[in-house]
C-alpha atoms as a PDB file:
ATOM      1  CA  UNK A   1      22.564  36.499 -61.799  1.00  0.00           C
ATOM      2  CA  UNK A   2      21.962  34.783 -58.726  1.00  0.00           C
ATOM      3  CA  UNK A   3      22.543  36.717 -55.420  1.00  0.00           C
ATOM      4  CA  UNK A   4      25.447  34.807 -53.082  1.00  0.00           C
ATOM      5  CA  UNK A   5      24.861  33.778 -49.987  1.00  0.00           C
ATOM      6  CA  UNK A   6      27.469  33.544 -47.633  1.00  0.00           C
ATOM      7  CA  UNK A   7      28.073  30.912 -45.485  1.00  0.00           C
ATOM      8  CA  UNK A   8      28.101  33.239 -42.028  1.00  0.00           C
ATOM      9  CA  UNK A   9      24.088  34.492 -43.337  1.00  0.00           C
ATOM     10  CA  UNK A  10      23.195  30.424 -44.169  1.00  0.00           C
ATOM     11  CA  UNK A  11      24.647  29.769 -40.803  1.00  0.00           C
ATOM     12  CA  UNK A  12      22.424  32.316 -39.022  1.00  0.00           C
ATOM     13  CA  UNK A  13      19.766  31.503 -41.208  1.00  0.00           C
ATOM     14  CA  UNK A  14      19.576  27.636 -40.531  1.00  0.00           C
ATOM     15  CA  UNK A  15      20.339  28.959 -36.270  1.00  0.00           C
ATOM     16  CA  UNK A  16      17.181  31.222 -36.695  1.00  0.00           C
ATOM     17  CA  UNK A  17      14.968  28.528 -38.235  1.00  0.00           C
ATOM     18  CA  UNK A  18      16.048  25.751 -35.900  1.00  0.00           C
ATOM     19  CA  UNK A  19      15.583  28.204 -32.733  1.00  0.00           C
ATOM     20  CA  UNK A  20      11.579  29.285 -33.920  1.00  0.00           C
ATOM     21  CA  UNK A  21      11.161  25.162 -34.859  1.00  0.00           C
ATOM     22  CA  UNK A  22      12.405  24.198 -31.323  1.00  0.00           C
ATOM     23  CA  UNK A  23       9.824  27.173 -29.595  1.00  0.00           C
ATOM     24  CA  UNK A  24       6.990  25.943 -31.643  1.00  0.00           C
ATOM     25  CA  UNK A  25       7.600  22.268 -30.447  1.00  0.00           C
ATOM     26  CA  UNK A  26       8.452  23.360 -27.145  1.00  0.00           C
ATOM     27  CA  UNK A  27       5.168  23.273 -25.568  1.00  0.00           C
ATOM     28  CA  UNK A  28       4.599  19.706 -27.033  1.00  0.00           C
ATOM     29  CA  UNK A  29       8.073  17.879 -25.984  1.00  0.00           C
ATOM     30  CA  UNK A  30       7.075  19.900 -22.191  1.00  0.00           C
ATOM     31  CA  UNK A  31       3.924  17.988 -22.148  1.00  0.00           C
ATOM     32  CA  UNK A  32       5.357  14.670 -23.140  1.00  0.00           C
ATOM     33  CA  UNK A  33       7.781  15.502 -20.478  1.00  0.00           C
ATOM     34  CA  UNK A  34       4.998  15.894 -17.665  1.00  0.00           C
ATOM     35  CA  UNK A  35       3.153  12.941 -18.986  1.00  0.00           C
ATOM     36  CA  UNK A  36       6.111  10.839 -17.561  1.00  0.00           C
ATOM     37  CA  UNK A  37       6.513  12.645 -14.241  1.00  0.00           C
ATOM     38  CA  UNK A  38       4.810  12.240 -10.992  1.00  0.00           C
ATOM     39  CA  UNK A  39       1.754  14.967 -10.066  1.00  0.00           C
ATOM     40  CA  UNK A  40       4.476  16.140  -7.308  1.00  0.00           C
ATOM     41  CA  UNK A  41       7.216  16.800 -10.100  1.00  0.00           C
ATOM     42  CA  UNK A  42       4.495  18.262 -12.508  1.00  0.00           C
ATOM     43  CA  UNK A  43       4.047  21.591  -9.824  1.00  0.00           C
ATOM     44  CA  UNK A  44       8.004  21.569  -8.826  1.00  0.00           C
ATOM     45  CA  UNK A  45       9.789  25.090  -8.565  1.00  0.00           C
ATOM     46  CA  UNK A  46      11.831  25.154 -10.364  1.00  0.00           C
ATOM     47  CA  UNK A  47      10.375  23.032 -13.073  1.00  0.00           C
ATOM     48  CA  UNK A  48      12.482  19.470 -13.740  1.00  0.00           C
ATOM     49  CA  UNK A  49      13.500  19.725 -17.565  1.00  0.00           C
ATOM     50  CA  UNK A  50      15.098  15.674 -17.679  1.00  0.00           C
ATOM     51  CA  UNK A  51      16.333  15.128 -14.046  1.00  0.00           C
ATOM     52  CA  UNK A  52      13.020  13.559 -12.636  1.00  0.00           C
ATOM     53  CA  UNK A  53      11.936  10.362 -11.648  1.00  0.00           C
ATOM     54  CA  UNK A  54      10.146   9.263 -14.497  1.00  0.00           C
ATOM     55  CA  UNK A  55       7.160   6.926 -14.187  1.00  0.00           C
ATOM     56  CA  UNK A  56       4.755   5.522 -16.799  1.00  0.00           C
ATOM     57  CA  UNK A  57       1.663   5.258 -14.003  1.00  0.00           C
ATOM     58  CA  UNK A  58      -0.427   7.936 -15.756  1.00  0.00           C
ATOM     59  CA  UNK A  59      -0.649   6.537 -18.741  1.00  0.00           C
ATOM     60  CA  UNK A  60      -1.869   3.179 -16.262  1.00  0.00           C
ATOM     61  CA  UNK A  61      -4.312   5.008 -14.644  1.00  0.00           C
ATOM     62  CA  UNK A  62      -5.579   6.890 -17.891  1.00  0.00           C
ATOM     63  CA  UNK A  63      -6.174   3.932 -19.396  1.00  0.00           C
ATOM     64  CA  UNK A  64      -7.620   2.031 -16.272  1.00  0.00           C
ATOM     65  CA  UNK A  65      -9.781   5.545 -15.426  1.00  0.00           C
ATOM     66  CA  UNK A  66     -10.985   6.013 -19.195  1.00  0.00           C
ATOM     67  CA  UNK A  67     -12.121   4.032 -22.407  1.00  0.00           C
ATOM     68  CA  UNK A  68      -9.047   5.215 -24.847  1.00  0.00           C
ATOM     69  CA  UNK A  69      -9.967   3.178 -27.500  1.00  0.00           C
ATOM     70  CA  UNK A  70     -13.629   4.135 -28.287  1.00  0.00           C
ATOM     71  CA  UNK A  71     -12.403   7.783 -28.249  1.00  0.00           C
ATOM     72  CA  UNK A  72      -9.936   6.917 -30.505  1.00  0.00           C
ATOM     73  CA  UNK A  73     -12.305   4.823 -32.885  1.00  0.00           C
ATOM     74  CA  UNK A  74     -14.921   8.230 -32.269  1.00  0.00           C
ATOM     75  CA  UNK A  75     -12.234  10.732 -33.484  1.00  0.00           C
ATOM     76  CA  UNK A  76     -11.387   8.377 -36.630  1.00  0.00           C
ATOM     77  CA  UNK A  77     -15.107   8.232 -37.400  1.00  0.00           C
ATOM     78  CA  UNK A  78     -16.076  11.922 -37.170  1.00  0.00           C
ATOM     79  CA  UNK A  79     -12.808  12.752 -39.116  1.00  0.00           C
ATOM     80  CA  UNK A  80     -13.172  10.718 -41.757  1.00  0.00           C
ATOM     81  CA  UNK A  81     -16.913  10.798 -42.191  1.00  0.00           C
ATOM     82  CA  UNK A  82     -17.118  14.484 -42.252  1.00  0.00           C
ATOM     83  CA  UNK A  83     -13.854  14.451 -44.883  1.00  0.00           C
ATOM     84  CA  UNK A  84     -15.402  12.103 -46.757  1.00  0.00           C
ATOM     85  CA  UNK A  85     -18.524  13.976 -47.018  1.00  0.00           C
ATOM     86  CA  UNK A  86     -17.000  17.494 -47.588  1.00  0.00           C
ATOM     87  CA  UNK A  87     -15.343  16.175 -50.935  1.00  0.00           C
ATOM     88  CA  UNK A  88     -18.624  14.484 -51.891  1.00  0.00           C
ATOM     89  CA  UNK A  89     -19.738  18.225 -51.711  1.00  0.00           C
ATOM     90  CA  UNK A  90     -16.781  19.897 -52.188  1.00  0.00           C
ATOM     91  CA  UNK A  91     -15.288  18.738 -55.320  1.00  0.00           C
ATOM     92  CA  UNK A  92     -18.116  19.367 -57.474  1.00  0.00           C
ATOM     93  CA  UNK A  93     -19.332  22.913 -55.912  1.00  0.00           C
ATOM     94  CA  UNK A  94     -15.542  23.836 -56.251  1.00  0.00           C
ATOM     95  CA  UNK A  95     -15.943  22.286 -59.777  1.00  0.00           C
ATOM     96  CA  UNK A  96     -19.139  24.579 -60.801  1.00  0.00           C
ATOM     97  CA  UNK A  97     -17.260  27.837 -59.663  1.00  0.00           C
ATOM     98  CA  UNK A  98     -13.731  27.370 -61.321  1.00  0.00           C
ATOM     99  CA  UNK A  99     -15.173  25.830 -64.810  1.00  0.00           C
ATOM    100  CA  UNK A 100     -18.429  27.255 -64.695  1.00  0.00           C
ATOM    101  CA  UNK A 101     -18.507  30.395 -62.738  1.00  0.00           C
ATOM    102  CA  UNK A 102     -21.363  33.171 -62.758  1.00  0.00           C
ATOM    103  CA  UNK A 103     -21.500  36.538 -61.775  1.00  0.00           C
ATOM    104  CA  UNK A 104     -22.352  35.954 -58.311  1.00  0.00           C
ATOM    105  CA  UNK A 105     -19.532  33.469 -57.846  1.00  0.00           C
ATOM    106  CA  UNK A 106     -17.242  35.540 -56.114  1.00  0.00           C
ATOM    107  CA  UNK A 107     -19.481  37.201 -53.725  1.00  0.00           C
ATOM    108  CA  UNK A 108     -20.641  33.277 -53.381  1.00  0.00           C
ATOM    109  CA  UNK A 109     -16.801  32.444 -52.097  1.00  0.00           C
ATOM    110  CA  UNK A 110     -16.655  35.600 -50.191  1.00  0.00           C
ATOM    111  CA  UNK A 111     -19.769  34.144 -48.177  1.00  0.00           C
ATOM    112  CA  UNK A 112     -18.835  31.201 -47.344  1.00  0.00           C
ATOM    113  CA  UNK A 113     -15.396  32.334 -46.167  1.00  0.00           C
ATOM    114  CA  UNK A 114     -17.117  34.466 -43.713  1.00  0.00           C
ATOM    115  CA  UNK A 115     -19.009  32.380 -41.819  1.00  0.00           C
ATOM    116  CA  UNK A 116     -16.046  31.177 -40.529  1.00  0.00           C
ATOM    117  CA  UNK A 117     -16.171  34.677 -38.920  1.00  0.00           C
ATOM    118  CA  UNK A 118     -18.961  34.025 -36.926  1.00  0.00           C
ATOM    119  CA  UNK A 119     -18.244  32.802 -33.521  1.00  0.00           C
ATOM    120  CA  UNK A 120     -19.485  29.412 -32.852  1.00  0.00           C
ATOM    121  CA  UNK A 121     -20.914  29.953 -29.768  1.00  0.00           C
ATOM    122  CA  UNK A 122     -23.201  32.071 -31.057  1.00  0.00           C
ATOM    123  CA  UNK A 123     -25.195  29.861 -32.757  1.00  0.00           C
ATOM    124  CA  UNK A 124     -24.905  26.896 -30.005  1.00  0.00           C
ATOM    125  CA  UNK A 125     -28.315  27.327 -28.524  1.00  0.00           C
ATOM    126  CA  UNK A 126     -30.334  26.907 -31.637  1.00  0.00           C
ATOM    127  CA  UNK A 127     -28.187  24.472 -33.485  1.00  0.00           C
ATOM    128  CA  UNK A 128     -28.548  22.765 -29.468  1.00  0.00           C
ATOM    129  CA  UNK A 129     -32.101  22.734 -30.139  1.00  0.00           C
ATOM    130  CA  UNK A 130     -32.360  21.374 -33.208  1.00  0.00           C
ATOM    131  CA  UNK A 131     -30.059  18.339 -31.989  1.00  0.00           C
ATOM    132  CA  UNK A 132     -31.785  17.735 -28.978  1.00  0.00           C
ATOM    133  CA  UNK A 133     -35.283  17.785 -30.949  1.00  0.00           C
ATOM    134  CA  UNK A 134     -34.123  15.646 -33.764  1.00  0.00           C
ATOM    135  CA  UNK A 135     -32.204  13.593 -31.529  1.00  0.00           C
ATOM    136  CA  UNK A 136     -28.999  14.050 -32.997  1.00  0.00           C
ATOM    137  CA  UNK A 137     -27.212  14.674 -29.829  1.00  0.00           C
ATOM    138  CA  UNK A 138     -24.545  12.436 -28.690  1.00  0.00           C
ATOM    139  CA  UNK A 139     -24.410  10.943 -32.582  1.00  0.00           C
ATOM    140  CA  UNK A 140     -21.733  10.311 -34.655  1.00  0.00           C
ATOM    141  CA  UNK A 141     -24.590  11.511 -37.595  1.00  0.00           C
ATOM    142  CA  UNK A 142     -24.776  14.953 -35.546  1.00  0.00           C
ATOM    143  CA  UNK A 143     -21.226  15.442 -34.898  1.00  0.00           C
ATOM    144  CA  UNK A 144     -20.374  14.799 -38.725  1.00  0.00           C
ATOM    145  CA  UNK A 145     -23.044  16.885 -40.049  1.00  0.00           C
ATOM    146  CA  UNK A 146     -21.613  19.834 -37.682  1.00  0.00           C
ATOM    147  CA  UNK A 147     -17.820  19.386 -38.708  1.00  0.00           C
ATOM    148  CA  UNK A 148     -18.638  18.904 -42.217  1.00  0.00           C
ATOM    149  CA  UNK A 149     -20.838  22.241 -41.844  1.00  0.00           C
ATOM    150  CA  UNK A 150     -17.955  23.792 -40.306  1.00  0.00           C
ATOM    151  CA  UNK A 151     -15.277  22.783 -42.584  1.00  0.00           C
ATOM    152  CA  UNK A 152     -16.990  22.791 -45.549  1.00  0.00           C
ATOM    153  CA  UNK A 153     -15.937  26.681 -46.820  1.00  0.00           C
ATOM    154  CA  UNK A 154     -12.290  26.011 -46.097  1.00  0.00           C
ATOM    155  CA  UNK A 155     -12.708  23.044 -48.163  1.00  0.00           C
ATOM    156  CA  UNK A 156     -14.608  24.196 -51.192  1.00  0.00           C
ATOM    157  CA  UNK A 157     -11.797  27.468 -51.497  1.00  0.00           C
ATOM    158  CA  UNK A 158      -8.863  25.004 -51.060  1.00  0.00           C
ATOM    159  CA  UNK A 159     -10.349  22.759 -54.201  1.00  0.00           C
ATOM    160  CA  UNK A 160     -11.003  25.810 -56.255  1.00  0.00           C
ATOM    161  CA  UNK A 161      -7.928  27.445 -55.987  1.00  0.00           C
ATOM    162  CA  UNK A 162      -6.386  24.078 -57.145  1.00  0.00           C
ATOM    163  CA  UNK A 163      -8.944  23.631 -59.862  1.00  0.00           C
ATOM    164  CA  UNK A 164      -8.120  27.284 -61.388  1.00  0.00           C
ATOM    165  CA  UNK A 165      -4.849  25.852 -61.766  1.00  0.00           C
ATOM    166  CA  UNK A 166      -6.079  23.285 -64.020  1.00  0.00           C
ATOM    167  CA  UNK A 167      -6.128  24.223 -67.992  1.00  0.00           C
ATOM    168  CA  UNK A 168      -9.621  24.070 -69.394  1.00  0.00           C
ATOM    169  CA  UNK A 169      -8.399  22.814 -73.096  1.00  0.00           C
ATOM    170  CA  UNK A 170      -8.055  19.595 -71.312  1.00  0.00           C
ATOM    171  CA  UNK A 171     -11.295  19.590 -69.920  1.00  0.00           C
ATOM    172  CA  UNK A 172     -12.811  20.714 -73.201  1.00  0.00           C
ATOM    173  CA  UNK A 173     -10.756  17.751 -75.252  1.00  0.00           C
ATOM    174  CA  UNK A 174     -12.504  14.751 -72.854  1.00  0.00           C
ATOM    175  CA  UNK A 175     -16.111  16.520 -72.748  1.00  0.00           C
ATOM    176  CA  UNK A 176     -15.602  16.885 -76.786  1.00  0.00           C
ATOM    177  CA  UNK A 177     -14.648  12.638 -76.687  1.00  0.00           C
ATOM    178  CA  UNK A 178     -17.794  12.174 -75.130  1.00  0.00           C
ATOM    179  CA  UNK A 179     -17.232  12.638 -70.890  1.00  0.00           C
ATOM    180  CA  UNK A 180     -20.139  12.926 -69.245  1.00  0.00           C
ATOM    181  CA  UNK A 181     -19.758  15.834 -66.054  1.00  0.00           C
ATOM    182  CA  UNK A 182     -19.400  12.690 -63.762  1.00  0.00           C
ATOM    183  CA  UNK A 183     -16.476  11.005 -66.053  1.00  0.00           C
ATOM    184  CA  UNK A 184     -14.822  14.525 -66.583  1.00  0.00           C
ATOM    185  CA  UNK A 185     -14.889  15.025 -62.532  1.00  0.00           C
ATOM    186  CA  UNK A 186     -13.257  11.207 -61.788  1.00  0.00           C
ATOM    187  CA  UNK A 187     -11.003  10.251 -64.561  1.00  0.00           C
ATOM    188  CA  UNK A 188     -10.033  13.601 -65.676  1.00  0.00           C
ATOM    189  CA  UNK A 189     -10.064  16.542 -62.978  1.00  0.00           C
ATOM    190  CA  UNK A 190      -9.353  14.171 -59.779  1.00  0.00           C
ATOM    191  CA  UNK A 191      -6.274  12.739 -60.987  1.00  0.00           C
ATOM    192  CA  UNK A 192      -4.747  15.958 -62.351  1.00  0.00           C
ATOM    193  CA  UNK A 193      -5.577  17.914 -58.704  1.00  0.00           C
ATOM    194  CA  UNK A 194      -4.461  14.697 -56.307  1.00  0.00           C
ATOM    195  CA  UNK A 195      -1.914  17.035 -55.212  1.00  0.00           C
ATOM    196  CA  UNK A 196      -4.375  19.284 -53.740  1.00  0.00           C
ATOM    197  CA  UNK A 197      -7.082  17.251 -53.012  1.00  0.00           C
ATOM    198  CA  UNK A 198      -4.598  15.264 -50.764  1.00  0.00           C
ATOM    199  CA  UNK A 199      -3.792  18.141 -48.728  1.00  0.00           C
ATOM    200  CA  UNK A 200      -7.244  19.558 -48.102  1.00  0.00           C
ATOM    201  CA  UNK A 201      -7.800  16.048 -46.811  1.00  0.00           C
ATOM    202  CA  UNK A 202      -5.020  16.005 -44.750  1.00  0.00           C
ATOM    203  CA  UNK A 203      -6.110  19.514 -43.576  1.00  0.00           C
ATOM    204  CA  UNK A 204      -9.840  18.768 -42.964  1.00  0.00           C
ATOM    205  CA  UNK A 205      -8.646  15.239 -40.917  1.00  0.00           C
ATOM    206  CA  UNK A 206      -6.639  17.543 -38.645  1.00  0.00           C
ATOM    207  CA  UNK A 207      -9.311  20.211 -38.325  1.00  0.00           C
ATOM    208  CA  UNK A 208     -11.881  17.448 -37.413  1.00  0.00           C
ATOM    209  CA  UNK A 209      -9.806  15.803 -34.992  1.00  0.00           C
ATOM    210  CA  UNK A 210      -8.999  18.444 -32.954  1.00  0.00           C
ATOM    211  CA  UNK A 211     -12.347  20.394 -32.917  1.00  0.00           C
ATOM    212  CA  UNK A 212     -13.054  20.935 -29.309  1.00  0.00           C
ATOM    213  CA  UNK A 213     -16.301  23.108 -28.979  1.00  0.00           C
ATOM    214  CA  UNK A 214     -18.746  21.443 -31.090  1.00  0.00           C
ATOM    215  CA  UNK A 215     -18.077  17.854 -29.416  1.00  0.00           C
ATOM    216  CA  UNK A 216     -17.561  19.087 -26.131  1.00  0.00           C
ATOM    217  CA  UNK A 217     -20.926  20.430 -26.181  1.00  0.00           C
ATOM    218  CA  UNK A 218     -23.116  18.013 -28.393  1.00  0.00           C
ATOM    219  CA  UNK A 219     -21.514  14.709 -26.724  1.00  0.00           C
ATOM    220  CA  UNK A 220     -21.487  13.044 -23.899  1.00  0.00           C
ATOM    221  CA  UNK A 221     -20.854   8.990 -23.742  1.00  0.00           C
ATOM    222  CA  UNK A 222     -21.694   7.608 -26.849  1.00  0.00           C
ATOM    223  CA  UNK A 223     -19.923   9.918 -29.967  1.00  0.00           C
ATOM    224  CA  UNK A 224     -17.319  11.713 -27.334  1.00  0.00           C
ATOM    225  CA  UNK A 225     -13.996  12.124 -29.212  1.00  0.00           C
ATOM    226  CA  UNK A 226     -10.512  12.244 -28.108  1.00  0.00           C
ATOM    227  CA  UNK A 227     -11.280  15.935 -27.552  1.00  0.00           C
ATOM    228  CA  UNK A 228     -13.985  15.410 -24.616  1.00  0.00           C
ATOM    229  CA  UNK A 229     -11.224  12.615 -23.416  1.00  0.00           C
ATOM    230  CA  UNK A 230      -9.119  15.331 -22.602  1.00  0.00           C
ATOM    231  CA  UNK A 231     -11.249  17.546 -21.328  1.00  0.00           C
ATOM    232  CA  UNK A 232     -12.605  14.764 -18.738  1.00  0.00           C
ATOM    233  CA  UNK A 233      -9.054  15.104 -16.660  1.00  0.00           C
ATOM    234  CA  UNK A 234     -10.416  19.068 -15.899  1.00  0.00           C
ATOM    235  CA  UNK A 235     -12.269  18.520 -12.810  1.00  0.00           C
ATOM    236  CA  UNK A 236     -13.619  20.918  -9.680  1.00  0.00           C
ATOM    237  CA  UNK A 237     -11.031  19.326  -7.409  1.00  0.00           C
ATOM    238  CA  UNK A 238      -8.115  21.151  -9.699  1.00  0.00           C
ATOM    239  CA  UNK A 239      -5.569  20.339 -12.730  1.00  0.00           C
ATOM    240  CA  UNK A 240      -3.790  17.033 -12.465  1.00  0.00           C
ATOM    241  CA  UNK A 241      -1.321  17.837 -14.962  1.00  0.00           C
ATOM    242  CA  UNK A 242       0.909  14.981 -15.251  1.00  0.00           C
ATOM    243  CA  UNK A 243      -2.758  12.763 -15.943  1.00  0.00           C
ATOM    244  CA  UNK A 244      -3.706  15.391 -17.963  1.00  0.00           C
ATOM    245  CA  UNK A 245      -0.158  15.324 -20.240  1.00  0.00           C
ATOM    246  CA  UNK A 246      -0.557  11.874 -20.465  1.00  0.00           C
ATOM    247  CA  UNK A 247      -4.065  11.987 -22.051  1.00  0.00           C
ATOM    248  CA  UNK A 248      -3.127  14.861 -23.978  1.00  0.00           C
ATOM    249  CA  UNK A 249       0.207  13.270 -25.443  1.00  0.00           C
ATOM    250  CA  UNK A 250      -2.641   9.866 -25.943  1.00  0.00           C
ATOM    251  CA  UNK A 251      -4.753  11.924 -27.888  1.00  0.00           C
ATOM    252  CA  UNK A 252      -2.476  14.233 -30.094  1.00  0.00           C
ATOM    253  CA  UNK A 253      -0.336  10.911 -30.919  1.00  0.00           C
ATOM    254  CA  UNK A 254      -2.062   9.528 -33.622  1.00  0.00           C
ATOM    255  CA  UNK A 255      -2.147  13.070 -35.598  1.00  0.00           C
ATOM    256  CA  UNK A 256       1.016  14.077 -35.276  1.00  0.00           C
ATOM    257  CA  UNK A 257       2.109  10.308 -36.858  1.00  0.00           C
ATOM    258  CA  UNK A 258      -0.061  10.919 -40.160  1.00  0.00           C
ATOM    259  CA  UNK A 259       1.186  14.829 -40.097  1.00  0.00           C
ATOM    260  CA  UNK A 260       4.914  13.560 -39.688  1.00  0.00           C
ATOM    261  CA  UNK A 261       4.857  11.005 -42.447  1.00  0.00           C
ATOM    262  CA  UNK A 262       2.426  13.183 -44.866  1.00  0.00           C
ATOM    263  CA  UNK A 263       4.007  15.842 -44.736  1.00  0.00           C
ATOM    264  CA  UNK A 264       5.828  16.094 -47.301  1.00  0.00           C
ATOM    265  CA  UNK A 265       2.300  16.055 -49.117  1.00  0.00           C
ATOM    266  CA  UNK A 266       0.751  18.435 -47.497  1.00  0.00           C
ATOM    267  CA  UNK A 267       3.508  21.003 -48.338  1.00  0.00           C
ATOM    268  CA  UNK A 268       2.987  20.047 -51.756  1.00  0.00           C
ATOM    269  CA  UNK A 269      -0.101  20.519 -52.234  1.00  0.00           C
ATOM    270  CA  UNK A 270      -0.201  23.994 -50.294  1.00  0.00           C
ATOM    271  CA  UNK A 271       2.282  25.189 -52.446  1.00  0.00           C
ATOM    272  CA  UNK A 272       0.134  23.821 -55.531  1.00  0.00           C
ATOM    273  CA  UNK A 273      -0.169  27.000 -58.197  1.00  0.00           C
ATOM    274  CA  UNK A 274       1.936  28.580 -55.865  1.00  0.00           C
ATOM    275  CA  UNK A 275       4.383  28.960 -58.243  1.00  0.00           C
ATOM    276  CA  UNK A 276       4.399  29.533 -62.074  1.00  0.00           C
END
């Protein structure tokens, strides 16, 4: 029997869950705020919520001051190549250890997982070196190879738990019609796991568009991303945080539009196996 809910515990419920929604966003709607206010009204005391005089010249001068576009078209490259290349890897390595598996492929997962332990700035100098000697620094080759590097464990754990979700009869039925590994991985496996293999893309696109330390420290003109757009408006002289808002708001737009509109799919496929 099915416990009742009243309607003074759904009413707190829903009260709760819009009050933590509205915190979380907070800090986002404040900087869209600042983006439209004057550097004078950015450092007012007390701070001006929606009683300002709101002005549009920092988005002018971020534009006029920096080359939004090619950070944009940077971002989209890095985030897409290194996605695209992390399910050219992923999907069959997650494929081996679900279907296939061997003793040492748990202690396999359990490796991977923890190099995302390891602090990345502790392998900066020598993966530096190796950049500057191969001349891979300041490429969009360099900056892919190091995101796909990066996100590669988080992808390969996301496709397997989806693939263990995946009966093997059916695998079994097209190999015994004559699939070839290649066939079995395309027109068999990838349909059946879309859900999941949609949302580790979405996930990877938003990991690789807002990783910060990697380009910040391997770019400089050429491959520099949204991320090292942002971090141009930092200077000696101080904070200007209404310029800075505005570049921020620039730079965050774009993924917040594919999370809003995906994201229905991305809770899907989170929640794929999640439930029996």
């Amino acid at each position: 029997m099915a416990r009742r809910i009243t309607t003074t515990r759904r009413i707190t419920v829903t009260a709760a869950g819009w009050l933590v929604g509205f915190l979380i966003f907070f800090p986002i709607l404040w900087m869209v705020l600042t983006s439209f206010k004057t550097e004078l009204d950015a450092f007012s005391t007390p701070p001006q919520f929606l009683f300002f005089h709101w002005t549009t010249e920092n988005y002018a001068i971020v534009q006029t001051r920096s080359d939004y576009v090619h950070h944009a078209m940077n971002s989209i490259i890095l985030a897409l190549g290194s996605t695209l290349v992390c399910l050219v890897v992923g999907i069959p390595a997650a494929w081996s250890m679900a279907f296939a598996p061997t003793e040492r492929t748990r202690q396999t997962l359990l490796w991977m997982l923890s190099t995302k332990m390891m602090p990345a700035v502790g392998v900066l100098i020598p993966i530096y070196l190796l950049f500057r000697d191969t001349g891979l620094l300041d490429t969009h080759v360099g900056l892919i190879f190091i995101e796909f590097m990066a996100n590669l464990p988080i992808v390969i754990w996301m496709l397997y738990t989806y693939f263990k979700e995946i009966p093997k009869d059916i695998l079994e039925a097209a190999r015994m019609d004559g699939a070839t590994i290649g066939k079995e991985l395309v027109f068999v496996l990838a349909p059946m796991a879309v859900p999941g293999i949609a949302s580790t893309v979405l996930l990877n696109i938003i990991l690789a568009w807002n990783e910060a330390f990697w380009t910040l420290n391997l770019t400089t003109v050429s491959a520099a991303p949204l991320t090292a757009f942002i971090a141009s408006y930092s200077s000696p002289e101080g904070l200007f945080w209404a310029k800075l808002s505005a570049a921020s708001t620039l730079a965050i737009a774009p993924i917040l539009v594919l999370g809003w509109f995906s994201q229905k799919q991305l809770v899907r496929g989170l929640t794929f196996g999640a439930v029996k």
